[in-house]
N, C-alpha and C. Protein backbone atom coordinates (compact mmCIF):
# COMPACT_ATOMS: atom_id res chain seq x y z
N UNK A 1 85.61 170.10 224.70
CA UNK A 1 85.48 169.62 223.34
C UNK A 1 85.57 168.09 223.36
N UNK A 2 84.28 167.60 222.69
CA UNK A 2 84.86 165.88 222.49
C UNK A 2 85.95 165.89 221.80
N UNK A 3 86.66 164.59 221.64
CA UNK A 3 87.48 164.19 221.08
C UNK A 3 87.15 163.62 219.46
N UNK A 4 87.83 163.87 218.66
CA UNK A 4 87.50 163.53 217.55
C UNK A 4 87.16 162.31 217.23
N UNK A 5 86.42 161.93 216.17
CA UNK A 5 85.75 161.01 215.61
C UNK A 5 84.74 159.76 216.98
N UNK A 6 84.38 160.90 217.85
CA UNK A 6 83.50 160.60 218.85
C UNK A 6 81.72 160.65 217.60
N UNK A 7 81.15 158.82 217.94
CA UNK A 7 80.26 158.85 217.90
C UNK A 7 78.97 158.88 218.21
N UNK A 8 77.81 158.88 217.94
CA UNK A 8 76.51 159.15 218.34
C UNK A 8 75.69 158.64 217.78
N UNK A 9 74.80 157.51 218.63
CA UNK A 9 73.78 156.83 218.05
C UNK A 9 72.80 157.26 218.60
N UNK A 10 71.31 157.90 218.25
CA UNK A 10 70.54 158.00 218.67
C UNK A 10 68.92 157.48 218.42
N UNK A 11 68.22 157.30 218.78
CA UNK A 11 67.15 156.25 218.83
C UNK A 11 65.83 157.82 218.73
N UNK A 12 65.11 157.77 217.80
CA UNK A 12 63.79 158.47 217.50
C UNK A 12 62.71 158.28 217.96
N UNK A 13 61.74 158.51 219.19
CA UNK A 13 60.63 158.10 219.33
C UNK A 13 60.42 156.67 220.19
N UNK A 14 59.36 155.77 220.13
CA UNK A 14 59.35 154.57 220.44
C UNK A 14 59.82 153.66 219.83
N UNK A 15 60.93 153.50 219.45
CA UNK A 15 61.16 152.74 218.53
C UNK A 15 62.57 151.66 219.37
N UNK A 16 62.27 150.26 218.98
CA UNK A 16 62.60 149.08 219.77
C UNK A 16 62.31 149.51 221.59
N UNK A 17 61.43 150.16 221.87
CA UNK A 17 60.70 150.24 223.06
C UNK A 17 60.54 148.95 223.84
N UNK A 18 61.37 148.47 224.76
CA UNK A 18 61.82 147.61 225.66
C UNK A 18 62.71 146.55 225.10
N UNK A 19 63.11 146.55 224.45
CA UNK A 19 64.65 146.00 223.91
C UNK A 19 65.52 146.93 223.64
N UNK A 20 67.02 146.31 224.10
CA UNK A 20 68.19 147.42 223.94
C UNK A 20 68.61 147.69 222.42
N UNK A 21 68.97 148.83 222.50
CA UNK A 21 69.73 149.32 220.73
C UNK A 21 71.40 149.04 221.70
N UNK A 22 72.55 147.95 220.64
CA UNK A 22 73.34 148.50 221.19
C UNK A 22 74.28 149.00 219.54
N UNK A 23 74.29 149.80 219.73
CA UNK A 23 75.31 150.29 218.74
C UNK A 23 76.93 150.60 218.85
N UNK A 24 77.36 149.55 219.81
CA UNK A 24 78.65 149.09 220.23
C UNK A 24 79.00 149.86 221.77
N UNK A 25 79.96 150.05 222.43
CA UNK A 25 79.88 150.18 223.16
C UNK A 25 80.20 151.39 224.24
N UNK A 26 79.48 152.10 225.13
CA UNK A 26 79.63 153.42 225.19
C UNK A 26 80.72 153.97 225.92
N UNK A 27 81.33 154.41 225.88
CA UNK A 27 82.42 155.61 226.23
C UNK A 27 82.73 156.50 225.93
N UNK A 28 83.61 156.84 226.24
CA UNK A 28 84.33 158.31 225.86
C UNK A 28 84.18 159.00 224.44
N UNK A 29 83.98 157.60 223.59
CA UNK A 29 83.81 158.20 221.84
C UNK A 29 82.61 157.80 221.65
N UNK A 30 81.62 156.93 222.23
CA UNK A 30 80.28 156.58 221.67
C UNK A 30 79.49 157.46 222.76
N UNK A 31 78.26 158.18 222.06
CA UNK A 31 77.32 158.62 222.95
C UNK A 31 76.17 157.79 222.80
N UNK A 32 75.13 157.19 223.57
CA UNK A 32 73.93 156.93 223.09
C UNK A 32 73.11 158.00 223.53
N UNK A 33 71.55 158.11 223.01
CA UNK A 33 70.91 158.81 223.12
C UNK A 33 69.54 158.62 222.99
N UNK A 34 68.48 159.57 223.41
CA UNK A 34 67.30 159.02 222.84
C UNK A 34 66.18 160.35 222.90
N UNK A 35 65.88 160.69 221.47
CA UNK A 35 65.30 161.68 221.10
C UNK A 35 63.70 161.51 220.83
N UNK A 36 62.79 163.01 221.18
CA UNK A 36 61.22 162.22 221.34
C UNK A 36 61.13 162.23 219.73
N UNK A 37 59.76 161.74 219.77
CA UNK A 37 59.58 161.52 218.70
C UNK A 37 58.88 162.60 217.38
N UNK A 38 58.93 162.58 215.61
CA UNK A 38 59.24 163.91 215.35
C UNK A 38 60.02 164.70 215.25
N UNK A 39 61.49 164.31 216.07
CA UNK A 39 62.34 165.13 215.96
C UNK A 39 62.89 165.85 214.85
N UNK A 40 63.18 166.93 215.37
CA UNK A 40 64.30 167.82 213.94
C UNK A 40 65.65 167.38 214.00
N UNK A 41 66.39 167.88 213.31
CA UNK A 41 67.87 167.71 213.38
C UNK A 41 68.08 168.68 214.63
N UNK A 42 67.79 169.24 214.93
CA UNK A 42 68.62 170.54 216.02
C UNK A 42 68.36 169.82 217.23
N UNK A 43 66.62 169.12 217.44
CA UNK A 43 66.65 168.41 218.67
C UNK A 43 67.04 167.31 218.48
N UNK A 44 68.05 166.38 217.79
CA UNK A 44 68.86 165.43 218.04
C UNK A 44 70.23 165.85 218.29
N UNK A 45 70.62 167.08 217.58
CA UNK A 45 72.24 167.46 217.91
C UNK A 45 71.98 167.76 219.70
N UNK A 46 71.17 168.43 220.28
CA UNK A 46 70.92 168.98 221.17
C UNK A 46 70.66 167.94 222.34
N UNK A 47 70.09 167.07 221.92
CA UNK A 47 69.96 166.00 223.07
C UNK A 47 71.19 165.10 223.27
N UNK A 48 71.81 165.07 222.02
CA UNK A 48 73.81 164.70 222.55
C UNK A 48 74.49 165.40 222.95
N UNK A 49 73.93 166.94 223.07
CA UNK A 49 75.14 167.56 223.72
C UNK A 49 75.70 168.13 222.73
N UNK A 50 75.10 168.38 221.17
CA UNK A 50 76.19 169.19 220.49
C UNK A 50 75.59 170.40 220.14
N UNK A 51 75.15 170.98 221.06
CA UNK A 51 75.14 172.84 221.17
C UNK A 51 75.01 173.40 222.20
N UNK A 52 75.93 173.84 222.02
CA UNK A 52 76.17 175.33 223.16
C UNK A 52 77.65 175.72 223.13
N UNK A 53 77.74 176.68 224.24
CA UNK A 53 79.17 177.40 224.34
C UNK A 53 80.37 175.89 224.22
N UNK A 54 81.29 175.68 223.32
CA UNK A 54 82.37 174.70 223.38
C UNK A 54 82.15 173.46 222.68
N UNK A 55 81.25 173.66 221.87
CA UNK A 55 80.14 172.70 221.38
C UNK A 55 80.49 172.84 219.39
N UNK A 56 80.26 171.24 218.80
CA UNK A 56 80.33 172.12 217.55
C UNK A 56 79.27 173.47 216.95
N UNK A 57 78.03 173.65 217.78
CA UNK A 57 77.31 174.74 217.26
C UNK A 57 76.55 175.34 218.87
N UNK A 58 77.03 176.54 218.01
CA UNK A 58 76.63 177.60 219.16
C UNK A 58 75.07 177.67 219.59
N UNK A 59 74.30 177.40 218.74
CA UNK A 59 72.57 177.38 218.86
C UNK A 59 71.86 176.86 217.73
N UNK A 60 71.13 176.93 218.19
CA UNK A 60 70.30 175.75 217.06
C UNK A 60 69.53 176.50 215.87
N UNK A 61 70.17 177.64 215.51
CA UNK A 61 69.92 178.48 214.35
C UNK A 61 71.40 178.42 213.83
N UNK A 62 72.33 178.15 214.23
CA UNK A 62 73.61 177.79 213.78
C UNK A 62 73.43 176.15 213.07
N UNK A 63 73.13 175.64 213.89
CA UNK A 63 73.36 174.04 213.33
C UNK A 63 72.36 173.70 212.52
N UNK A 64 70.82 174.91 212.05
CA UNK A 64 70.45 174.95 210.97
C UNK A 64 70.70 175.37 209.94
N UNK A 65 71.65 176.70 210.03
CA UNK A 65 71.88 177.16 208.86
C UNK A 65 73.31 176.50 208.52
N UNK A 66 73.75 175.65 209.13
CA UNK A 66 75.22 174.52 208.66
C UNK A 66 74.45 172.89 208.34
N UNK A 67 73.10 172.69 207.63
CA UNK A 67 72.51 171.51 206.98
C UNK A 67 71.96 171.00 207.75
N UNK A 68 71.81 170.94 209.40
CA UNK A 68 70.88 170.19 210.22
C UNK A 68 69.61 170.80 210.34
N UNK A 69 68.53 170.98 209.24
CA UNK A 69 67.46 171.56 209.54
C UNK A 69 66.38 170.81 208.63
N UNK A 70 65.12 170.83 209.07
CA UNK A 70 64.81 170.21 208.74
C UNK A 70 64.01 168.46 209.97
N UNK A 71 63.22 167.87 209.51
CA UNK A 71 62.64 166.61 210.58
C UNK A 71 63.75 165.45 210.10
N UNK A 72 64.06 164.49 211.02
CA UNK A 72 64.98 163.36 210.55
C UNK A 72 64.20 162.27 209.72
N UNK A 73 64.07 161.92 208.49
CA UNK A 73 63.29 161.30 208.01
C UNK A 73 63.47 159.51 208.21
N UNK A 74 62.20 158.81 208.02
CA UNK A 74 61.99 157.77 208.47
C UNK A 74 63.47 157.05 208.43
N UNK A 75 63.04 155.77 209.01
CA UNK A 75 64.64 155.10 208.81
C UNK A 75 65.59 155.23 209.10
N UNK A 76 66.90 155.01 208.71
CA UNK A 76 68.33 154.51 209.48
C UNK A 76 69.01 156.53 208.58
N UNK A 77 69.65 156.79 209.32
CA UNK A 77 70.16 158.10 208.85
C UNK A 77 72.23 157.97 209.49
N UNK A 78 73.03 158.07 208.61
CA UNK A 78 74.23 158.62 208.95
C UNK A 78 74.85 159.89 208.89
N UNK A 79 75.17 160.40 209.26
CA UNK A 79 75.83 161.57 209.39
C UNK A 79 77.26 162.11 209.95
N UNK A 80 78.40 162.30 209.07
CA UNK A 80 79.44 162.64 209.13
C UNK A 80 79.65 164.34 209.13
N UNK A 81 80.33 164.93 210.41
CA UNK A 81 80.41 166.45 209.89
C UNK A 81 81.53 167.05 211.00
N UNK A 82 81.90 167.68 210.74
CA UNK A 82 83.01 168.79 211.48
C UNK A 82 84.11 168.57 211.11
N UNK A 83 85.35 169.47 211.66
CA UNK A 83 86.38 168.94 211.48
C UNK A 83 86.86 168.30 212.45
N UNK A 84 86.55 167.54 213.79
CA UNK A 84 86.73 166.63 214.17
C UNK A 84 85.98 165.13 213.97
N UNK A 85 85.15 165.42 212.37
CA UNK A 85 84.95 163.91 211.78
C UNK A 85 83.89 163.31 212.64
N UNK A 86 82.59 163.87 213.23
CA UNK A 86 81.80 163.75 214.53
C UNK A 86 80.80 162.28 213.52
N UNK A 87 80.59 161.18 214.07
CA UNK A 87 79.98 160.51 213.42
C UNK A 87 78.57 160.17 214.18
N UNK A 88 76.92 160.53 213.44
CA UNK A 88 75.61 160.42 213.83
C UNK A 88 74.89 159.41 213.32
N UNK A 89 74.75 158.55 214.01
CA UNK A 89 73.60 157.19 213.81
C UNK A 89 72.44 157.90 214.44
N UNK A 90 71.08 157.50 213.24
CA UNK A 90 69.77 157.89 213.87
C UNK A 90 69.10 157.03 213.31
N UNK A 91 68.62 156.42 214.15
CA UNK A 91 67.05 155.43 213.71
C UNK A 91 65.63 155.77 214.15
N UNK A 92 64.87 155.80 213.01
CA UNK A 92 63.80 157.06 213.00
C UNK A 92 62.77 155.44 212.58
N UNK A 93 62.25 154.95 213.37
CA UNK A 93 60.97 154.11 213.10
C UNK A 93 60.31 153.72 214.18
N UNK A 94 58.77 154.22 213.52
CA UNK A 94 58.15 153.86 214.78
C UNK A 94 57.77 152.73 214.70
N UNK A 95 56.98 151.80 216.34
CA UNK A 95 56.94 150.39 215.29
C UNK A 95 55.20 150.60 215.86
């Protein structure tokens, strides 16, 4: 199990394609990430690591029918959820 109020920034597609995103700095509570482009919510929880066995969602028909369903729409997206307070940065622009 992560540790609570472990965050996650993840990057959509080509977007700032050869310059760094830093969204502070990574360890133990920051994940970065980088999801193709199009993505849904299930393939961004999924490319951090948040489904499967020990995970906040068991499969990705779970972490749709708990509000992650659906494409990540354009632009800057936050997302707060669980009860360990899991915090999701997503930047969805292509350039």
């Amino acid at each position: 199990m992560l540790p609570a109020g472990t965050e996650f920034a993840v990057v959509v597609g080509n977007t700032l394609q050869g310059r760094s995103l830093c969204v502070g700095r990574p360890d133990e509570t920051c994940v970065i990430a980088r999801a193709t482009s199009k993505a849904s919510w299930a393939d961004v929880l999924e490319c951090c690591g948040l489904i499967g066995d020990g995970q906040p969602f068991k499969s990705r028909t779970q972490a749709r029918k708990n509000g992650f369903d659906g494409f990540v729409p354009d632009g800057w997206s936050e997302r707060v959820f669980g009860k360990m307070r899991y915090r999701l940065y997503v930047l969805n622009h292509e350039e």
